[in-house]
N, C-alpha and C. Protein backbone atom coordinates (compact mmCIF):
# COMPACT_ATOMS: atom_id res chain seq x y z
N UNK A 1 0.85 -1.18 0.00
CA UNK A 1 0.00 0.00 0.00
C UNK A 1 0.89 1.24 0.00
N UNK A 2 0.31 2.43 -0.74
CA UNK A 2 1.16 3.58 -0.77
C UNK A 2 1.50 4.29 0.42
N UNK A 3 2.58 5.01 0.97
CA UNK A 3 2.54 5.46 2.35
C UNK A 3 1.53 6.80 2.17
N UNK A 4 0.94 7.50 1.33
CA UNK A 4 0.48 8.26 1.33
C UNK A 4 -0.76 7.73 0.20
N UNK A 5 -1.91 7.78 0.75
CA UNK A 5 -3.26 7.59 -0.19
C UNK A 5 -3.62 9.06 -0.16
N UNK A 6 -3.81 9.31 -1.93
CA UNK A 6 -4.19 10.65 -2.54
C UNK A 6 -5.69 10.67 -2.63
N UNK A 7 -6.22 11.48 -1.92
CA UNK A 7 -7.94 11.55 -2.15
C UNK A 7 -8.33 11.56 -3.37
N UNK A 8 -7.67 11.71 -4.56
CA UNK A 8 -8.33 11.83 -5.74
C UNK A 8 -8.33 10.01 -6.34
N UNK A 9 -7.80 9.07 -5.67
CA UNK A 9 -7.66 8.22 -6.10
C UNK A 9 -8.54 6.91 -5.40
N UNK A 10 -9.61 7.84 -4.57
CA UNK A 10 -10.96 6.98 -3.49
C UNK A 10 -12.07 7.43 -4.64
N UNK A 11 -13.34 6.77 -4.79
CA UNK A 11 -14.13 6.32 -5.00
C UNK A 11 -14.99 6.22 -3.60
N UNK A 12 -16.77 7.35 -4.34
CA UNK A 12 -17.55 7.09 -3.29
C UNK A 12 -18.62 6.27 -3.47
N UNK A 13 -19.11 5.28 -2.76
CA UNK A 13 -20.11 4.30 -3.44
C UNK A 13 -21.39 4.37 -2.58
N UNK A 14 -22.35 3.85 -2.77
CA UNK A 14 -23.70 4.28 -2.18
C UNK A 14 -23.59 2.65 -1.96
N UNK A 15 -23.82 2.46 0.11
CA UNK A 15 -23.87 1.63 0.47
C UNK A 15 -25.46 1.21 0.91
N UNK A 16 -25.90 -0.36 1.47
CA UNK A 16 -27.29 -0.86 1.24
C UNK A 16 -27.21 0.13 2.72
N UNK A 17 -26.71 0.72 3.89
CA UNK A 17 -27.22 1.23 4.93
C UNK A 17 -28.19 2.44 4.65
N UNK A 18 -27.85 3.23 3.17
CA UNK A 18 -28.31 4.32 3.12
C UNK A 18 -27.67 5.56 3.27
N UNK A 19 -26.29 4.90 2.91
CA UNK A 19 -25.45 6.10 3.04
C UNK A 19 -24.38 6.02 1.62
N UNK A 20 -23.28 7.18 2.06
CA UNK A 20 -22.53 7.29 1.02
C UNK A 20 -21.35 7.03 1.75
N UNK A 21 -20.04 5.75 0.84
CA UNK A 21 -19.25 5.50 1.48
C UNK A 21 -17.90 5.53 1.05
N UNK A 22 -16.93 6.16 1.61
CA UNK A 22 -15.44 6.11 0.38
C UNK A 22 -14.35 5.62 2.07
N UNK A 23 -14.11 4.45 1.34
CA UNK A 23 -13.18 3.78 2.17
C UNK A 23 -11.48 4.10 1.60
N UNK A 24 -11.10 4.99 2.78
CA UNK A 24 -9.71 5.07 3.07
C UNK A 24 -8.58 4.37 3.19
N UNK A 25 -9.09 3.41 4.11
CA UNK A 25 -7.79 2.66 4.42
C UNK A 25 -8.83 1.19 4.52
N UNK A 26 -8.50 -0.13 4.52
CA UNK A 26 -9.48 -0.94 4.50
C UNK A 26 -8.76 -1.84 3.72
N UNK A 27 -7.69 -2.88 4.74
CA UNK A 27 -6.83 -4.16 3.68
C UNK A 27 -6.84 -4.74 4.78
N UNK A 28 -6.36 -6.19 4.50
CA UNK A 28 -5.67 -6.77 4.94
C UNK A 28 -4.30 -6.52 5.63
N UNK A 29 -3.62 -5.58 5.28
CA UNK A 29 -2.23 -5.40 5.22
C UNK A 29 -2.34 -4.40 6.64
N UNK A 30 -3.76 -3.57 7.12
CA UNK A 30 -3.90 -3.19 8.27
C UNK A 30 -4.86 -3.98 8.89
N UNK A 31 -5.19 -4.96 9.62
CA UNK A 31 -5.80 -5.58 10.00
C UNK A 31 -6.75 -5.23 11.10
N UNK A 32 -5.99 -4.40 12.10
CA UNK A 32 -6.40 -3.89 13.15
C UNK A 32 -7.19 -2.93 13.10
N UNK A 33 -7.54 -1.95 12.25
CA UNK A 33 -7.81 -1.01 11.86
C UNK A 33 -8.31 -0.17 10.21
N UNK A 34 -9.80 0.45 10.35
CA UNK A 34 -10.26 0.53 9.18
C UNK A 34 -10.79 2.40 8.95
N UNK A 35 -10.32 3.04 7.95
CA UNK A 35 -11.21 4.49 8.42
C UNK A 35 -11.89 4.26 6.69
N UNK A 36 -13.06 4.79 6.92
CA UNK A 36 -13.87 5.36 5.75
C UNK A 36 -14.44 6.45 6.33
N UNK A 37 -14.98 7.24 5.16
CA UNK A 37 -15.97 8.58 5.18
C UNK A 37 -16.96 8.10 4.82
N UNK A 38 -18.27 8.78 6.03
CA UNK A 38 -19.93 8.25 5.36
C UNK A 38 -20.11 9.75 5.28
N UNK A 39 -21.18 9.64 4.26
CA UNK A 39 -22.07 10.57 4.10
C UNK A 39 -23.44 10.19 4.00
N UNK A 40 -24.49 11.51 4.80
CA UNK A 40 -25.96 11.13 4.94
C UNK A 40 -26.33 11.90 4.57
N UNK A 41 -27.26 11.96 3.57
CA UNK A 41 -28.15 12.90 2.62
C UNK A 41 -29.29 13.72 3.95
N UNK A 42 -29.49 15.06 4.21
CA UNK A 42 -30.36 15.70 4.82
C UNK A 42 -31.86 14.57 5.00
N UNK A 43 -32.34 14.66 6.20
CA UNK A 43 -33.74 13.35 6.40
C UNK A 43 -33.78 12.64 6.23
N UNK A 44 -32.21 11.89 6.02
CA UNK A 44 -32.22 9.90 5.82
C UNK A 44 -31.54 9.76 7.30
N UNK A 45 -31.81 8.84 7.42
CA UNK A 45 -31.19 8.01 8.77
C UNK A 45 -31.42 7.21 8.12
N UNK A 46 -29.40 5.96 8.56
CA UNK A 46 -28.98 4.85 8.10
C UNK A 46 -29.69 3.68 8.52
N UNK A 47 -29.56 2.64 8.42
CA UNK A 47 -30.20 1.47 8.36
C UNK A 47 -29.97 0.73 10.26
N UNK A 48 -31.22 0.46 10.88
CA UNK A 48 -30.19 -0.12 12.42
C UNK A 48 -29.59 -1.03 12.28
N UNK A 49 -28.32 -1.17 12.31
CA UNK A 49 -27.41 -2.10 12.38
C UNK A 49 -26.47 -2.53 13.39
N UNK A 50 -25.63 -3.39 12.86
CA UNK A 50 -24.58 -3.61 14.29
C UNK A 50 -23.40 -4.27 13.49
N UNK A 51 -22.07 -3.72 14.05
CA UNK A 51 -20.99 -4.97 13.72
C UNK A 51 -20.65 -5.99 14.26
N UNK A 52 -20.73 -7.20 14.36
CA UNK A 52 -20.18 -8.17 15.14
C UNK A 52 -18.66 -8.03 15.38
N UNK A 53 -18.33 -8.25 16.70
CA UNK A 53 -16.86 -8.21 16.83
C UNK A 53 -16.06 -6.98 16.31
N UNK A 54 -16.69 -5.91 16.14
CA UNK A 54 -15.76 -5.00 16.05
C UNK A 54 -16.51 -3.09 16.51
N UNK A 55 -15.47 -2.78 17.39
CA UNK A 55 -15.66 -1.42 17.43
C UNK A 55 -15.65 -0.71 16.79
N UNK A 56 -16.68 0.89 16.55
CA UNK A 56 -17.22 1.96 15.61
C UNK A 56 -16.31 3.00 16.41
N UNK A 57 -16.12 3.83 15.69
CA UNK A 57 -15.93 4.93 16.20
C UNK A 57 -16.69 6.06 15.16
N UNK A 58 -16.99 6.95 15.16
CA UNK A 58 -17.69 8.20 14.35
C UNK A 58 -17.22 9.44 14.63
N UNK A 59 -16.70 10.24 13.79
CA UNK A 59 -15.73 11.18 13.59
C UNK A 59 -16.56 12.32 13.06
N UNK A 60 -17.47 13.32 13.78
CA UNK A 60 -18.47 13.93 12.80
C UNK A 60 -17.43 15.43 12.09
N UNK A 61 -17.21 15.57 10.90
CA UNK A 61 -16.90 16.80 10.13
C UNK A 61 -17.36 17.14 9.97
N UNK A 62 -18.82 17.32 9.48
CA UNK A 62 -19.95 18.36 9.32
C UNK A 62 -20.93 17.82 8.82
N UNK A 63 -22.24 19.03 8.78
CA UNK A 63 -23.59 18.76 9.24
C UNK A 63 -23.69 18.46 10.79
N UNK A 64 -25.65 17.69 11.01
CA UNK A 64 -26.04 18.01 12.27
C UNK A 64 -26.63 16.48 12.05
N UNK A 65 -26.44 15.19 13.45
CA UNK A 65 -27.21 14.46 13.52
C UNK A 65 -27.43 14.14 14.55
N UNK A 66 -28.77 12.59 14.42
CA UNK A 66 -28.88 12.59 15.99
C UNK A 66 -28.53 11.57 15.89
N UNK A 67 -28.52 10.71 16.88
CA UNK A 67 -27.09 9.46 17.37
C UNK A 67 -28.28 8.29 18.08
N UNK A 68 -28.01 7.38 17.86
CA UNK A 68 -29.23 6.02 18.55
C UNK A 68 -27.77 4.91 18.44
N UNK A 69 -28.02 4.41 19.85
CA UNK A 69 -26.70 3.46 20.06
C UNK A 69 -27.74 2.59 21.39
N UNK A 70 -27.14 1.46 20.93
CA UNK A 70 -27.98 0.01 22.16
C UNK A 70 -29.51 0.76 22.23
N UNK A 71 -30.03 1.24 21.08
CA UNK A 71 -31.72 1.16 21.26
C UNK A 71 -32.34 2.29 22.48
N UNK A 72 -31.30 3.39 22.58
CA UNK A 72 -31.31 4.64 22.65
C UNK A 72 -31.01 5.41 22.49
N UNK A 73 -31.82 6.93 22.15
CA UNK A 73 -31.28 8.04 21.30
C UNK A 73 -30.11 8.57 22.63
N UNK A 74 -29.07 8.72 21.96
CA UNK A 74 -28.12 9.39 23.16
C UNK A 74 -27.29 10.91 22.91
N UNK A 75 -27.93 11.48 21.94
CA UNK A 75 -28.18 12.65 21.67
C UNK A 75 -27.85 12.93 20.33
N UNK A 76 -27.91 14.63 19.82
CA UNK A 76 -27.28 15.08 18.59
C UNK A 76 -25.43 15.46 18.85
N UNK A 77 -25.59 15.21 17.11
CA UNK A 77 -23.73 15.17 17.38
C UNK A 77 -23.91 16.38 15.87
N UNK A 78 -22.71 16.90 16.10
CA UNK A 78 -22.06 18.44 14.82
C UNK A 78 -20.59 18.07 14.93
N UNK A 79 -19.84 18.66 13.99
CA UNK A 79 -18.95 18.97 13.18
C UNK A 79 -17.70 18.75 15.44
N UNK A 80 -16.75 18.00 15.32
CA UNK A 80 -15.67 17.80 16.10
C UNK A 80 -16.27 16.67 17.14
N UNK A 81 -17.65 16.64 17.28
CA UNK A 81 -17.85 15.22 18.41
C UNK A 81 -17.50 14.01 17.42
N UNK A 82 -17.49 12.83 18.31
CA UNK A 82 -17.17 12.01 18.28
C UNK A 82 -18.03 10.43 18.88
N UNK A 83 -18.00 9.63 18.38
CA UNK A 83 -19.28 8.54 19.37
C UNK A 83 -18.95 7.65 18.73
N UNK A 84 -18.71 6.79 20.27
CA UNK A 84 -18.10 5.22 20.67
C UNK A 84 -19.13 4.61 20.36
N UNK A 85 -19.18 3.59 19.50
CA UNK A 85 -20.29 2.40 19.32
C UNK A 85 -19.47 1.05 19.79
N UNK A 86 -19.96 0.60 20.78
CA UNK A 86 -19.40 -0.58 21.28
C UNK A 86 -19.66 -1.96 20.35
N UNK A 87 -18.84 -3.10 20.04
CA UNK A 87 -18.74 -4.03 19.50
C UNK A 87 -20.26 -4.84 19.68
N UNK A 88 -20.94 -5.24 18.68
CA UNK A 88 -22.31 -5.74 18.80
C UNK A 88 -23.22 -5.03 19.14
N UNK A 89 -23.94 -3.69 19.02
CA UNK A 89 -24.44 -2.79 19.57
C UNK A 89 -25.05 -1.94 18.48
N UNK A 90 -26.81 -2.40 18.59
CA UNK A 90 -26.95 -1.46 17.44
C UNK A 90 -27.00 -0.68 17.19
N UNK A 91 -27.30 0.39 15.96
CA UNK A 91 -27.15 1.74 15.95
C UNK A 91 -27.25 2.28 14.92
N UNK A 92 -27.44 3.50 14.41
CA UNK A 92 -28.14 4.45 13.24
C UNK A 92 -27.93 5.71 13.82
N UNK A 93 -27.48 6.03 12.73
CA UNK A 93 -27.69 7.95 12.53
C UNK A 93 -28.43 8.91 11.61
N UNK A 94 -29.11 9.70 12.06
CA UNK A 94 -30.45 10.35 11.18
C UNK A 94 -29.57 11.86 10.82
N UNK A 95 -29.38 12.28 9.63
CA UNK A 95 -28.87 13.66 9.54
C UNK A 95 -30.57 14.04 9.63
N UNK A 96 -30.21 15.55 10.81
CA UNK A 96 -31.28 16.52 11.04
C UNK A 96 -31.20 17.53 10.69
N UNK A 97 -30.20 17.68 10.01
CA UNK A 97 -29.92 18.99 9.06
C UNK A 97 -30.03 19.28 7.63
N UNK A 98 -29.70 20.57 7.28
CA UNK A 98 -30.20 20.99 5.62
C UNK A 98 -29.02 20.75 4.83
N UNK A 99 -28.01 20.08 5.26
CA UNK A 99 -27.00 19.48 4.50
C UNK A 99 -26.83 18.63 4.65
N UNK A 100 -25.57 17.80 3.50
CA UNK A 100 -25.24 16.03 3.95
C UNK A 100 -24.28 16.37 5.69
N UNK A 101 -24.58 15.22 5.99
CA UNK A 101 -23.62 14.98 7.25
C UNK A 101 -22.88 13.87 6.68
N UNK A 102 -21.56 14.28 7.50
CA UNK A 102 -20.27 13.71 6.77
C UNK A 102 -19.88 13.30 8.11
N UNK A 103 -18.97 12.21 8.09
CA UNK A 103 -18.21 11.29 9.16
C UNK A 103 -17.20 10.75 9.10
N UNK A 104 -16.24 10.08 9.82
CA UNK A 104 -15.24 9.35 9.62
C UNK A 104 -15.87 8.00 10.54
N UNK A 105 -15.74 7.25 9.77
CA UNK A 105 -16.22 5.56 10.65
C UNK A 105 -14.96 5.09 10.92
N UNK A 106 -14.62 5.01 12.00
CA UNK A 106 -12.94 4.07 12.33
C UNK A 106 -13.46 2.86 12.95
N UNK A 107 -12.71 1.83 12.36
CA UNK A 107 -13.21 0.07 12.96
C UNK A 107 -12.07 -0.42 13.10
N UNK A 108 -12.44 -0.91 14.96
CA UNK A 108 -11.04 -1.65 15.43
C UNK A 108 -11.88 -2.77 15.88
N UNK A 109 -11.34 -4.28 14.96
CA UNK A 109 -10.33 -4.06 14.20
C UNK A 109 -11.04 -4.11 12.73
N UNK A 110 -10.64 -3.88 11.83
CA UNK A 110 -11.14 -3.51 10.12
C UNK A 110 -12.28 -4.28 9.64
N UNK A 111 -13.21 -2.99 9.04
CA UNK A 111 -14.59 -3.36 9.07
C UNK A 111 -14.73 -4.55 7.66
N UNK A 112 -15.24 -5.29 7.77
CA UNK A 112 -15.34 -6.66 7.26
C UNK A 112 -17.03 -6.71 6.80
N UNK A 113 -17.48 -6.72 6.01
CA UNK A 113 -18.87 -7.17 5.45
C UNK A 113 -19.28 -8.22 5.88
N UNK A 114 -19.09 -9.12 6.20
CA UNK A 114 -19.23 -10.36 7.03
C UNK A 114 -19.62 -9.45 8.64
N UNK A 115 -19.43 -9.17 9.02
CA UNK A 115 -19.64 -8.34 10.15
C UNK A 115 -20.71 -7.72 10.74
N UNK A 116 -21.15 -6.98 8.97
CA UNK A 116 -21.93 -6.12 9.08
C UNK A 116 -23.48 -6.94 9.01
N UNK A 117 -24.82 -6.45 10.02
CA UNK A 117 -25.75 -6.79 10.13
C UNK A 117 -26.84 -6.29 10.76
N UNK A 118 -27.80 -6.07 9.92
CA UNK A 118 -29.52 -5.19 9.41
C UNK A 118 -29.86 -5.80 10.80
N UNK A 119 -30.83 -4.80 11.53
CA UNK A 119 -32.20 -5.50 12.00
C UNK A 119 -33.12 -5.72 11.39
């Protein structure tokens, strides 16, 4: 892998959660560790889901949302918070704002599709 990944060389893809997704870092070759950028279109909230075996982290850069983790709302998050989703634990985010909300998803250890799972 390059020591430096050039943003012009990610690809954003529209994932089944309902969001928009451009994965950063995401090999084998880091195992421990995964970052992508989501994006949520204004009045969508993502799909409730959960990862098996692996920790979320959410990195909000901008826009406004509200946050639902273990099957309670645990508040709105903007542009520098941050929110721990614990391993197996479901959860969804609703942008409540008039723009996309943008994120950084970090997964320890690297988010795996096998993993990932709908209520």
């Amino acid at each position: 892998m390059d020591t430096i990944i050039k943003a012009q060389n990610l690809t954003e893809q529209y994932f089944e959660e309902d969001c928009y997704i451009t994965e950063i870092v995401n090999s084998d070759e880091f195992p421990t560790v995964s970052v992508s950028q989501a994006k949520v279109k204004p009045n969508v909230a993502t799909v409730l889901h959960r990862l098996k075996d692996t920790d979320e982290k959410y990195y909000i850069l901008s826009g406004t949302g509200k946050m639902e983790v273990g099957g309670k709302v645990i508040g709105n998050v903007q542009q520098g918070d941050m929110v721990i989703i614990p391993k197996d634990t479901y959860q969804r985010i609703t942008n409540i704002g008039s723009g996309d909300l943008v994120f950084l998803c970090i997964c320890t250890p690297r988010f795996e599709i096998k993993n990932y799972e709908a209520n």
